[in-house]
C-alpha atoms as a PDB file:
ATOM      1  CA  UNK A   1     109.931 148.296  22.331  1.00  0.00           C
ATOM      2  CA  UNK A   2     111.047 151.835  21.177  1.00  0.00           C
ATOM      3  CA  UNK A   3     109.036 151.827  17.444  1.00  0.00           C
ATOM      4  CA  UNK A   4     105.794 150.472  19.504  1.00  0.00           C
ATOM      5  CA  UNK A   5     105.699 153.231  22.082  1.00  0.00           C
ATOM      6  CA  UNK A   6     106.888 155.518  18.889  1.00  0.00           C
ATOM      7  CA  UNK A   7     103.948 154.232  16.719  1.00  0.00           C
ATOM      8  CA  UNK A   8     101.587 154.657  19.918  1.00  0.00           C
ATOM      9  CA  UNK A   9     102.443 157.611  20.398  1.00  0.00           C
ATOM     10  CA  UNK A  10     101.679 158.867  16.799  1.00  0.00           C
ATOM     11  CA  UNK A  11      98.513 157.135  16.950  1.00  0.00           C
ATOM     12  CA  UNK A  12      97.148 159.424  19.682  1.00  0.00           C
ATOM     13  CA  UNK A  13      98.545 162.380  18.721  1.00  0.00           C
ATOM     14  CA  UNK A  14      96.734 161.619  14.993  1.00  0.00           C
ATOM     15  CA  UNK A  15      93.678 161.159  17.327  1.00  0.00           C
ATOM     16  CA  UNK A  16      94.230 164.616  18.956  1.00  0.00           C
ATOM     17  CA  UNK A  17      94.630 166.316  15.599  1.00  0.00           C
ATOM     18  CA  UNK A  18      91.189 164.299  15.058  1.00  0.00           C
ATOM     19  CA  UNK A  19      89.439 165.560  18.141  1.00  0.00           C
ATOM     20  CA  UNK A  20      90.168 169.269  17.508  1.00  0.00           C
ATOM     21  CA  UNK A  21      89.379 169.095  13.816  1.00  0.00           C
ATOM     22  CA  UNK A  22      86.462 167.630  14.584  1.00  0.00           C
ATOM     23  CA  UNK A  23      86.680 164.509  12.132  1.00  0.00           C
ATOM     24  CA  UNK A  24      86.033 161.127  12.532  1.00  0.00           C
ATOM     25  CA  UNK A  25      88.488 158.061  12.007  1.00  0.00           C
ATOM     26  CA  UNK A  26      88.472 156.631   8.317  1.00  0.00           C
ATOM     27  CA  UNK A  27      87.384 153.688   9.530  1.00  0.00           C
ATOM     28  CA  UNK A  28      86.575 151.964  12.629  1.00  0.00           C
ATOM     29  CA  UNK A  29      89.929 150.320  14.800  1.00  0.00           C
ATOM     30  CA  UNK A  30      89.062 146.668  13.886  1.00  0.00           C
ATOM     31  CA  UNK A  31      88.644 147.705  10.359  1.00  0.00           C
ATOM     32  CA  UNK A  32      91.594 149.470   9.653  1.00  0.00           C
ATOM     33  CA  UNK A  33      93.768 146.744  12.410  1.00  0.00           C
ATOM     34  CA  UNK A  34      92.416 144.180  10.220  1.00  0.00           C
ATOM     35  CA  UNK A  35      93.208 145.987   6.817  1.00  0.00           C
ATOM     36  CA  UNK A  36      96.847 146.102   8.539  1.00  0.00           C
ATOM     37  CA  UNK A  37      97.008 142.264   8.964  1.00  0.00           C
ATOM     38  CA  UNK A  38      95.900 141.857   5.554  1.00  0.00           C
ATOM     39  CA  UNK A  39      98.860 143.649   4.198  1.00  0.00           C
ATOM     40  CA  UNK A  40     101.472 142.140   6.223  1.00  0.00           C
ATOM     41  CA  UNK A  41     100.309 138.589   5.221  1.00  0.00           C
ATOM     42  CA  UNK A  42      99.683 140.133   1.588  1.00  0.00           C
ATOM     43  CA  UNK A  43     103.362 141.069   1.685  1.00  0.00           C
ATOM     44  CA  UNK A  44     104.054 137.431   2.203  1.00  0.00           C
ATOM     45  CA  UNK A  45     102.443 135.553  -0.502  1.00  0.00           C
ATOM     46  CA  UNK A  46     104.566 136.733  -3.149  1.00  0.00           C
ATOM     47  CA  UNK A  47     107.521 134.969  -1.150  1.00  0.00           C
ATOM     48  CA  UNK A  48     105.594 131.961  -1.017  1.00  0.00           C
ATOM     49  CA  UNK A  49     104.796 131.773  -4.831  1.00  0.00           C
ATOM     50  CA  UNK A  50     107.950 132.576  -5.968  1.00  0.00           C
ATOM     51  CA  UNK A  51     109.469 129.639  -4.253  1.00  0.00           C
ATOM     52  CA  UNK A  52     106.912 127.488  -5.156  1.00  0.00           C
ATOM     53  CA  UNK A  53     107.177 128.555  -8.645  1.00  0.00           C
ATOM     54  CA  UNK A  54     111.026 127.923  -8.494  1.00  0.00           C
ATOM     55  CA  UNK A  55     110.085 124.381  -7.695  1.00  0.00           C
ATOM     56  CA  UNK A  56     111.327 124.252  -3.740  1.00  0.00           C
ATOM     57  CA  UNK A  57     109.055 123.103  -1.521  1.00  0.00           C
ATOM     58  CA  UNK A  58     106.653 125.592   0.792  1.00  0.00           C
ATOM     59  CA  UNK A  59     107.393 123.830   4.427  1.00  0.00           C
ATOM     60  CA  UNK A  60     105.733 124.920   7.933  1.00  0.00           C
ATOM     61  CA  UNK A  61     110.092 125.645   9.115  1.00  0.00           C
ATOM     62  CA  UNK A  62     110.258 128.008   6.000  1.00  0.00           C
ATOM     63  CA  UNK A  63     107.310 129.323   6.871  1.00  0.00           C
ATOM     64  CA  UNK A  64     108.046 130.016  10.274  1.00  0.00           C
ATOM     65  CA  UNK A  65     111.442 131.183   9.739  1.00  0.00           C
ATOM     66  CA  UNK A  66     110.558 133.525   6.628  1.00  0.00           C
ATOM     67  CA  UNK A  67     106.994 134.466   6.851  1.00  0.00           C
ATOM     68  CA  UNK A  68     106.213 134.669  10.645  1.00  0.00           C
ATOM     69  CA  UNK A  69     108.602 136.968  11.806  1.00  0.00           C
ATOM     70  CA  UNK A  70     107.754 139.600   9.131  1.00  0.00           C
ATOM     71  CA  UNK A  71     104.070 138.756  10.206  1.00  0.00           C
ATOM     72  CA  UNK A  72     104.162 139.110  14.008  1.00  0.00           C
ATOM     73  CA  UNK A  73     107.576 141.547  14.280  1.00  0.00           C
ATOM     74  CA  UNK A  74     109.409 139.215  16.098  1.00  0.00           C
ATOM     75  CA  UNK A  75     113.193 137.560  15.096  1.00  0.00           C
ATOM     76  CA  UNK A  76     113.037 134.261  14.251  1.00  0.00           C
ATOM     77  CA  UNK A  77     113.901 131.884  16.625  1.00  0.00           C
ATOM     78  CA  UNK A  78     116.279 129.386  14.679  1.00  0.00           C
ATOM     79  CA  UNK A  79     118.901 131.843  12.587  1.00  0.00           C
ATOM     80  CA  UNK A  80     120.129 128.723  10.870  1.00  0.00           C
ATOM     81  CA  UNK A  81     116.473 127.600   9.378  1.00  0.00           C
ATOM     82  CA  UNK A  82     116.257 131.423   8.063  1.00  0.00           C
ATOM     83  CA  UNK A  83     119.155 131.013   5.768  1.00  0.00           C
ATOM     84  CA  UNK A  84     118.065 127.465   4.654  1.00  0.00           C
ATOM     85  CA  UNK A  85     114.647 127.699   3.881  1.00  0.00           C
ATOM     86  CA  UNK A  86     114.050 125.592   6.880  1.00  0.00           C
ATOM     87  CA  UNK A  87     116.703 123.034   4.948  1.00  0.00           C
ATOM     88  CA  UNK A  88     119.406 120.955   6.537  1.00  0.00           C
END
């Protein structure tokens, strides 16, 4: 919870700094949120071809153990799936 209220926080005092500069935003918030989403999933597909290209297969419990919780910011749920690949 701490590094969301931290990055809130930032966000409005870059706003502030903004307002009495008397600049606008580089982009609009669903731009930039969206440009944000891209990356994180961006980050992700190099993961994804690299085990693909090593021959092991790309499976919805890898997925969810590796990819999601880099994705959303949340742990994964099932530690033992994360160090398997979503193997057993």
């Amino acid at each position: 919870m701490k590094p969301y209220l931290i990055s809130l926080l930032m966000g409005v005092l870059a706003g502030v700094v903004y307002f009495l500069l008397e600049v606008r935003s580089p982009a609009p918030p669903i731009v930039a949120l969206l440009g944000l989403l891209g990356m994180l999933i961006g980050e992700q597909l190099v993961p994804a071809v690299r085990r693909k290209l090593s021959g092991e297969p790309l499976t919805a419990a890898w997925f969810r153990s590796e990819c999601v919780p880099k994705i959303t910011g949340t742990p994964p749920k099932d530690s033992d799936a994360a160090k398997t690949g979503g193997k057993k």
